[in-house]
C-alpha atoms as a PDB file:
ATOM      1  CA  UNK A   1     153.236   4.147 103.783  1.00  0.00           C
ATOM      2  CA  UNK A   2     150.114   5.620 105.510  1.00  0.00           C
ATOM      3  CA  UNK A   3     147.010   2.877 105.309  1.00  0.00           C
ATOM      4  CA  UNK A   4     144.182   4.886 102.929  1.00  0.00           C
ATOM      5  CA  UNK A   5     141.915   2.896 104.645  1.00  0.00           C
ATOM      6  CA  UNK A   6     142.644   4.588 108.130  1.00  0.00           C
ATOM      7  CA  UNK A   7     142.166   7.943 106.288  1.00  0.00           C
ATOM      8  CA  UNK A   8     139.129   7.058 104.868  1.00  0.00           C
ATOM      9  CA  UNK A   9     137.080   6.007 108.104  1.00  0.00           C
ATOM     10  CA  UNK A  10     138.411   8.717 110.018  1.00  0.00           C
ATOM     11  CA  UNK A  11     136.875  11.503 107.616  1.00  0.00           C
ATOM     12  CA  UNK A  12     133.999   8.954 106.994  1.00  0.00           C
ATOM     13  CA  UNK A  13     133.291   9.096 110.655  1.00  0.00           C
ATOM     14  CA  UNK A  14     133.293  12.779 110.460  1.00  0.00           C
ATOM     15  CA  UNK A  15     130.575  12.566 108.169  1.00  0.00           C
ATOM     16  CA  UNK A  16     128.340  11.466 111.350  1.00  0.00           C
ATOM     17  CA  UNK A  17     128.078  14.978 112.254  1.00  0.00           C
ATOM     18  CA  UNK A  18     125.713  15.694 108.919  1.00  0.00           C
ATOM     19  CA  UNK A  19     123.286  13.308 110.249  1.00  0.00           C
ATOM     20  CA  UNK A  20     120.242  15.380 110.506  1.00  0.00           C
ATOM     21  CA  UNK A  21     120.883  18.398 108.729  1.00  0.00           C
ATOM     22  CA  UNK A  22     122.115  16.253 105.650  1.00  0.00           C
ATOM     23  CA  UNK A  23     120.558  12.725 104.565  1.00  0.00           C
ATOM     24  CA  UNK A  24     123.149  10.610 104.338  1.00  0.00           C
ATOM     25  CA  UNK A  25     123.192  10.735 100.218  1.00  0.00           C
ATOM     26  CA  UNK A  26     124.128  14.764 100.448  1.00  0.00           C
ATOM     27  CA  UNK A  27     126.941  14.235 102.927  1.00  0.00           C
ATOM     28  CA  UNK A  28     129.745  14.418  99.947  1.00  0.00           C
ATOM     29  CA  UNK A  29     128.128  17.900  99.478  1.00  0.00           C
ATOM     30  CA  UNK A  30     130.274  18.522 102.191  1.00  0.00           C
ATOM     31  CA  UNK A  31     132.725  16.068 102.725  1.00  0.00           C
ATOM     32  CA  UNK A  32     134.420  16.259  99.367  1.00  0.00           C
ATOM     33  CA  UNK A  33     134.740  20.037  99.330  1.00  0.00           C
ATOM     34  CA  UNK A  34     136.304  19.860 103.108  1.00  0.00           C
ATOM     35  CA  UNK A  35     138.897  16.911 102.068  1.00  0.00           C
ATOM     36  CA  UNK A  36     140.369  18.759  99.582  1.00  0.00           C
ATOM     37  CA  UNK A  37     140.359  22.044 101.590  1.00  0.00           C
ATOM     38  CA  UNK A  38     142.201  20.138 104.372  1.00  0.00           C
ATOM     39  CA  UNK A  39     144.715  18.944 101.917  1.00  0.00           C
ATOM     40  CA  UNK A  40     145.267  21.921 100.243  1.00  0.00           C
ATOM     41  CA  UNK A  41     145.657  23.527 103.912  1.00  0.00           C
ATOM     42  CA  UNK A  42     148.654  21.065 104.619  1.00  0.00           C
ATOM     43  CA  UNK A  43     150.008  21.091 101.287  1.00  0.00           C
ATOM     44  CA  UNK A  44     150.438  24.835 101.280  1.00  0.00           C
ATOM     45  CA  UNK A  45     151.162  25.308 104.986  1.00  0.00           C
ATOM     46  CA  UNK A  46     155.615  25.044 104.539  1.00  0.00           C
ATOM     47  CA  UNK A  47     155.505  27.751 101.748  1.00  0.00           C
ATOM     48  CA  UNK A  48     152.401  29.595 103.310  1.00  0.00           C
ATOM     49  CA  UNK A  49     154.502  32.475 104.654  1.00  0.00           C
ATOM     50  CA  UNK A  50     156.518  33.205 101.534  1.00  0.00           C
ATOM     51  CA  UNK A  51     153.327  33.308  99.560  1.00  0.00           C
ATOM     52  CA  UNK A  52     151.622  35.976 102.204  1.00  0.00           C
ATOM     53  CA  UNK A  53     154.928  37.916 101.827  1.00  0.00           C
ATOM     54  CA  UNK A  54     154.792  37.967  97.854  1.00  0.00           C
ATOM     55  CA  UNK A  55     151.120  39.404  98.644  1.00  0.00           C
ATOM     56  CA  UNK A  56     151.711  41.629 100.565  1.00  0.00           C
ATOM     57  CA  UNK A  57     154.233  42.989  98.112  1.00  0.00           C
ATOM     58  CA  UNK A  58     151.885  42.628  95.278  1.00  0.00           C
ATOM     59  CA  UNK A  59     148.909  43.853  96.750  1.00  0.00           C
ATOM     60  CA  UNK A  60     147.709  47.030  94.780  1.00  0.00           C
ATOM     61  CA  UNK A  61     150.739  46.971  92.326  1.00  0.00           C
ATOM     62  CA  UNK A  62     150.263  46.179  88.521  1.00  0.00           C
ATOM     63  CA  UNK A  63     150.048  42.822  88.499  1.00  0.00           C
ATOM     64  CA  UNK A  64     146.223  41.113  89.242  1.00  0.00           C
ATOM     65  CA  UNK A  65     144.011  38.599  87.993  1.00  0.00           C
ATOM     66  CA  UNK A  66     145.737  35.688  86.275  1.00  0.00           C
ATOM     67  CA  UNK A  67     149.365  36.851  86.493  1.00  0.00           C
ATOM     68  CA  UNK A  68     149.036  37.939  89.933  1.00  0.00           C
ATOM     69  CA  UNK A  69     147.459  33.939  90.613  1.00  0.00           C
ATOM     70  CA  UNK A  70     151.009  32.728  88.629  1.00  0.00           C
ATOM     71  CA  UNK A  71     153.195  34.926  90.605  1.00  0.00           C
ATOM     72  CA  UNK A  72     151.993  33.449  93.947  1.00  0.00           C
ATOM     73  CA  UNK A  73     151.336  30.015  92.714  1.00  0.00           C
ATOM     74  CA  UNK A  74     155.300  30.059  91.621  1.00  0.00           C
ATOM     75  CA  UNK A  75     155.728  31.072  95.596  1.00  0.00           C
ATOM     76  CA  UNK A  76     153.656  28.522  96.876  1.00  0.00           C
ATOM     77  CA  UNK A  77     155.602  26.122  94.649  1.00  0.00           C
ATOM     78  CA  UNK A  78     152.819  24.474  93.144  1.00  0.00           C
ATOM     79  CA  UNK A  79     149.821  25.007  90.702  1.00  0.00           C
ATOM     80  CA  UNK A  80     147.980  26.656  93.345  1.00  0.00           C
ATOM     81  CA  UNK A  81     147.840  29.216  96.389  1.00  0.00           C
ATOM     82  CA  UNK A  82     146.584  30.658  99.304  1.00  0.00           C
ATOM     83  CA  UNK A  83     147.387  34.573 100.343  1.00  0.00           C
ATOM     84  CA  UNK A  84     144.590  34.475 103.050  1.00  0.00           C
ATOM     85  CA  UNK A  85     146.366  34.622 106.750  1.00  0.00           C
ATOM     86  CA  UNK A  86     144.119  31.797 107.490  1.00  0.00           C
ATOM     87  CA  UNK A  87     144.385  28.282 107.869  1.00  0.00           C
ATOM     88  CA  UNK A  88     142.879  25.189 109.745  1.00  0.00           C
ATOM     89  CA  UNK A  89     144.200  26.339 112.744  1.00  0.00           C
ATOM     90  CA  UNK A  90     142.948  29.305 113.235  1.00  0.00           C
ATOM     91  CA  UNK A  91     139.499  28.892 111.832  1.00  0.00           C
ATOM     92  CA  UNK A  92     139.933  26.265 114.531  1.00  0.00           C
ATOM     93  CA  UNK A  93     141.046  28.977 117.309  1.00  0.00           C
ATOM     94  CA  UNK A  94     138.421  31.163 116.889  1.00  0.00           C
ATOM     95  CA  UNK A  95     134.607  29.417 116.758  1.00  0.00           C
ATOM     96  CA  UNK A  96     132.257  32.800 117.004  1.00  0.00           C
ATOM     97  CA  UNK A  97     133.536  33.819 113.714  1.00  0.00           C
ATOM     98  CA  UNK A  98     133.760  30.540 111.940  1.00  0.00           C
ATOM     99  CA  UNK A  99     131.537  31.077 109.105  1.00  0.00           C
ATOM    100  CA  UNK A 100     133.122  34.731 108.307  1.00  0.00           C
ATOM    101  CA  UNK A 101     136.375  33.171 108.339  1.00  0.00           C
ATOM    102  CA  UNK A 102     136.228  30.203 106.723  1.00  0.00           C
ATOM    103  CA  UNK A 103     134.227  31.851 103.393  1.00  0.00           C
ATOM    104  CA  UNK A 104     137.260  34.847 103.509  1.00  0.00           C
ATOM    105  CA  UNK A 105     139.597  31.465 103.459  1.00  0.00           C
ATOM    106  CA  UNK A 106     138.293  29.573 100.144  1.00  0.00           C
ATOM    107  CA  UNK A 107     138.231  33.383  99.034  1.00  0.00           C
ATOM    108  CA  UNK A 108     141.858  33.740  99.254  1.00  0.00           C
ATOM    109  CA  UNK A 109     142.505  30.792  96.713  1.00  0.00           C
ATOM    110  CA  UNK A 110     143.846  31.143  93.324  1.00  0.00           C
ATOM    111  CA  UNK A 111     141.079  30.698  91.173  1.00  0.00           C
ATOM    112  CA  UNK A 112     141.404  27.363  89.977  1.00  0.00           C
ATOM    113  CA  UNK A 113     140.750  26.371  93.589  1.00  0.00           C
ATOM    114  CA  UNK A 114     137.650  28.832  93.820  1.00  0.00           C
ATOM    115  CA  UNK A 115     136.167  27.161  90.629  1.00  0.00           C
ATOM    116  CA  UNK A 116     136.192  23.401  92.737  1.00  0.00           C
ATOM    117  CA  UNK A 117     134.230  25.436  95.126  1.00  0.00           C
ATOM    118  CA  UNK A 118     131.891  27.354  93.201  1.00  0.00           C
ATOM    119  CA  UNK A 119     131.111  23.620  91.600  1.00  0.00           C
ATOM    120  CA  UNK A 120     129.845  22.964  94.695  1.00  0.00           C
ATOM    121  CA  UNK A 121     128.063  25.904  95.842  1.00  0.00           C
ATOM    122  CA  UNK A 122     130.055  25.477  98.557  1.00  0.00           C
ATOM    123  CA  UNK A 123     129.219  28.872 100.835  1.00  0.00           C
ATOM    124  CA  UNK A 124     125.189  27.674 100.629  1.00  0.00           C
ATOM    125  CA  UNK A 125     126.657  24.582 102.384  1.00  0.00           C
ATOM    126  CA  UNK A 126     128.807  26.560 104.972  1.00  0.00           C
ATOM    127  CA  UNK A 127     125.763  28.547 106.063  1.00  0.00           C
ATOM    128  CA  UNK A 128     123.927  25.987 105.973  1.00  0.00           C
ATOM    129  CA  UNK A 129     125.736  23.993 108.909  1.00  0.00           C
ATOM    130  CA  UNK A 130     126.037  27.130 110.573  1.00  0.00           C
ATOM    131  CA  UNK A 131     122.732  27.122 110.765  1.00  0.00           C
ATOM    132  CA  UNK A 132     122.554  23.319 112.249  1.00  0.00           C
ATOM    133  CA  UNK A 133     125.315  24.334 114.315  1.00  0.00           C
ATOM    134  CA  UNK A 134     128.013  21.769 112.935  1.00  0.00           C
ATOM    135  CA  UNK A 135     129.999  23.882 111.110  1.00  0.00           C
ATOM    136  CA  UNK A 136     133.011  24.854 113.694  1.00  0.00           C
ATOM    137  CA  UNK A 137     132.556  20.656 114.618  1.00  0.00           C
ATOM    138  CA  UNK A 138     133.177  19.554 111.369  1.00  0.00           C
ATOM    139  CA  UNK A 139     135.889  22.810 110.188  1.00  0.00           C
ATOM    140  CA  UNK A 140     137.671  21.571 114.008  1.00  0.00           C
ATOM    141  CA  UNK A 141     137.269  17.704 113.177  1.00  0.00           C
ATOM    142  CA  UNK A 142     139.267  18.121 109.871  1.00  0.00           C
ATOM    143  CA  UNK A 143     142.034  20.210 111.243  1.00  0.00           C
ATOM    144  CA  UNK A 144     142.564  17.252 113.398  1.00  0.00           C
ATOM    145  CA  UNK A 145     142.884  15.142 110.254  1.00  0.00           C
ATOM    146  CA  UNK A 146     146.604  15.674 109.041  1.00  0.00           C
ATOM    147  CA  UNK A 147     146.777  14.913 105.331  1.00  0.00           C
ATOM    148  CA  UNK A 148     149.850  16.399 105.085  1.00  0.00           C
ATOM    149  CA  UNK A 149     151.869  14.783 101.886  1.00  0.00           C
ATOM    150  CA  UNK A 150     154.643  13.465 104.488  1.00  0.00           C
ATOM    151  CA  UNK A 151     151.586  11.623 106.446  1.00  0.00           C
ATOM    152  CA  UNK A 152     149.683  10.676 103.327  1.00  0.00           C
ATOM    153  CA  UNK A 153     151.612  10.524 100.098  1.00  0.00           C
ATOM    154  CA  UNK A 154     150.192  11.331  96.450  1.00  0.00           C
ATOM    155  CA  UNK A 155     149.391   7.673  95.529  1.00  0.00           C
ATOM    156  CA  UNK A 156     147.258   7.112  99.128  1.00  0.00           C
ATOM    157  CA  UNK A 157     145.521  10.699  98.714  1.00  0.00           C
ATOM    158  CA  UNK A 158     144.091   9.168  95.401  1.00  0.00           C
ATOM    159  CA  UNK A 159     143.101   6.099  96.735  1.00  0.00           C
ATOM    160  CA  UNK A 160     141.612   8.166  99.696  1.00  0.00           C
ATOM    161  CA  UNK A 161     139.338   9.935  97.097  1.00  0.00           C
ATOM    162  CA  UNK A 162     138.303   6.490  95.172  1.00  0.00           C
ATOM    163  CA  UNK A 163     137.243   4.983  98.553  1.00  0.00           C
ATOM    164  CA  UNK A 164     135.311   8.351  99.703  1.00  0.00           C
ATOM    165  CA  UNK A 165     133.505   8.593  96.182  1.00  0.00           C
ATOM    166  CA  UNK A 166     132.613   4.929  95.894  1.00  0.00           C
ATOM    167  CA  UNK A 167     130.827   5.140  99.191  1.00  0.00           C
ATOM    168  CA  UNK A 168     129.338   8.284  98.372  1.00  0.00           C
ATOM    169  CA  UNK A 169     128.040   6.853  95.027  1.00  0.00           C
ATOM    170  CA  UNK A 170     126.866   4.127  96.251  1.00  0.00           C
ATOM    171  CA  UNK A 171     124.404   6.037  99.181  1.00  0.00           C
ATOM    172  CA  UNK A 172     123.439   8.180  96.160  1.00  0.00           C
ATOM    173  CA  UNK A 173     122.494   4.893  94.167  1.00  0.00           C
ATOM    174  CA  UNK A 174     120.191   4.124  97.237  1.00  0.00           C
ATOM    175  CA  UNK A 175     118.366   7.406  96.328  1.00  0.00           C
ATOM    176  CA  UNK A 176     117.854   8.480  92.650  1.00  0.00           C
ATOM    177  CA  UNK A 177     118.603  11.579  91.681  1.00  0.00           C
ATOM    178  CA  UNK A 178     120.992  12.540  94.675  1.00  0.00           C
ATOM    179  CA  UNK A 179     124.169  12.616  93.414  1.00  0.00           C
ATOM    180  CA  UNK A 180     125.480  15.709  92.940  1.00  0.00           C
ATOM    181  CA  UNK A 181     129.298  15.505  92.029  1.00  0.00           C
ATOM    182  CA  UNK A 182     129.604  16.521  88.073  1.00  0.00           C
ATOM    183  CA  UNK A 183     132.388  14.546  86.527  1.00  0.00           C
ATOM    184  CA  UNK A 184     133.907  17.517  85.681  1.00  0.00           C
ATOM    185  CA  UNK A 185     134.292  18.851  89.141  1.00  0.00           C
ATOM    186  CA  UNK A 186     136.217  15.351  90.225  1.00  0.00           C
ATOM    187  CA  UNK A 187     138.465  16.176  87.252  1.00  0.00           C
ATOM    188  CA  UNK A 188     139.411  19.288  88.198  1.00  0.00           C
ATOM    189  CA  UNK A 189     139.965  18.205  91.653  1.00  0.00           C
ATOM    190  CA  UNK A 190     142.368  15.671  90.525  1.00  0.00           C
ATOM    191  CA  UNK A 191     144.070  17.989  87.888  1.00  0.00           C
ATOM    192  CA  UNK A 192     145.153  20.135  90.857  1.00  0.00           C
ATOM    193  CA  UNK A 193     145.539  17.880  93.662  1.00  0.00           C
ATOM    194  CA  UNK A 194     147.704  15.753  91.815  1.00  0.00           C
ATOM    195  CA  UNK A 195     149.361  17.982  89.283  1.00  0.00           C
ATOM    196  CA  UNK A 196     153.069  18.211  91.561  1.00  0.00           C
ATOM    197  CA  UNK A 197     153.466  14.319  92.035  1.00  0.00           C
ATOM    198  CA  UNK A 198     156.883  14.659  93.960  1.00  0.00           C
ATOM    199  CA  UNK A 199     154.911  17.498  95.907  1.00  0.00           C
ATOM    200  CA  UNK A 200     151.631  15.903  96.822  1.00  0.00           C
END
């Protein structure tokens, strides 16, 4: 069993890259949306190239929308998908075109995963470090983070989360009016993230 704990300081300590550009209440601004991007990166990575394949043999057919999302979730194996060619490690490989790359990446979610982002108004925040220069740190720090659901199993990715958004809480607590994670946005990250228990 992985130690949560472990997990938690290592992507609190990426967090230290923010100082500046972020006050230390607005780092889950960032932090949350790229925790659950790198999970979703390992989570998807075994079935990754069936699900490009069933894209590629989709793309400009009939199906679209909604049933195309179902058809490639049901590839992916879970409640969600990815059909971009990207992942950690190549947004990783190739730093001049970080930004482009990583926005086309969250783009090539099923939509359930685009609305976690949209909550978060997340591309304001990739430009945003982009312009502070910390983006390709902090996109390379978490692909060094392996939250893969061998590594770190369902029950420690939810205790990961508690610990991450009790310490985020309580820096917003030191500053009123800076906390800016919407119940409803943690619920739908748990709805998906933990939706395949055996899986995740």
């Amino acid at each position: 069993m992985s130690d949560h704990n472990y997990f938690s300081n290592l992507i609190w300590q990426i967090a230290d890259l923010l100082r500046g550009p972020y006050r230390p209440p607005q780092y889950e601004r960032v932090m949350l949306p790229m925790t659950v991007l790198r999970r979703f990166d390992c989570v998807l990575a075994p079935t990754k190239p069936k699900v490009l394949a069933e894209f590629e043999k989709r793309k400009g057919g009939k199906l679209e929308g909604d049933a195309l999302d179902t058809n490639l979730n049901k590839a992916a194996g879970q409640r969600f998908h990815n059909h971009s060619p990207l992942d950690f490690e190549k947004l990783k490989g190739d730093p001049d075109n970080i930004e482009k790359h990583l926005v086309s990446y969250i783009k090539g979610f099923s939509k359930n995963v685009r609305d976690i982002f949209d909550f978060f108004e997340f591309e304001a925040e990739i430009e945003r470090m982009r312009e502070a220069n910390i983006l390709y740190l902090v996109v390379s720090k978490f692909c060094d983070v392996n939250l893969h659901p061998n590594t770190v199993p369902n029950e420690q990715m939810g205790l990961i989360f508690e610990n991450l958004i009790r310490r985020f809480n309580e820096l917003a607590n030191e500053t009123a009016g800076d906390h800016f994670t919407p119940r409803e946005v943690i619920r739908l990250m748990v709805s998906i993230l933990f939706i395949n228990d055996d899986k995740l």
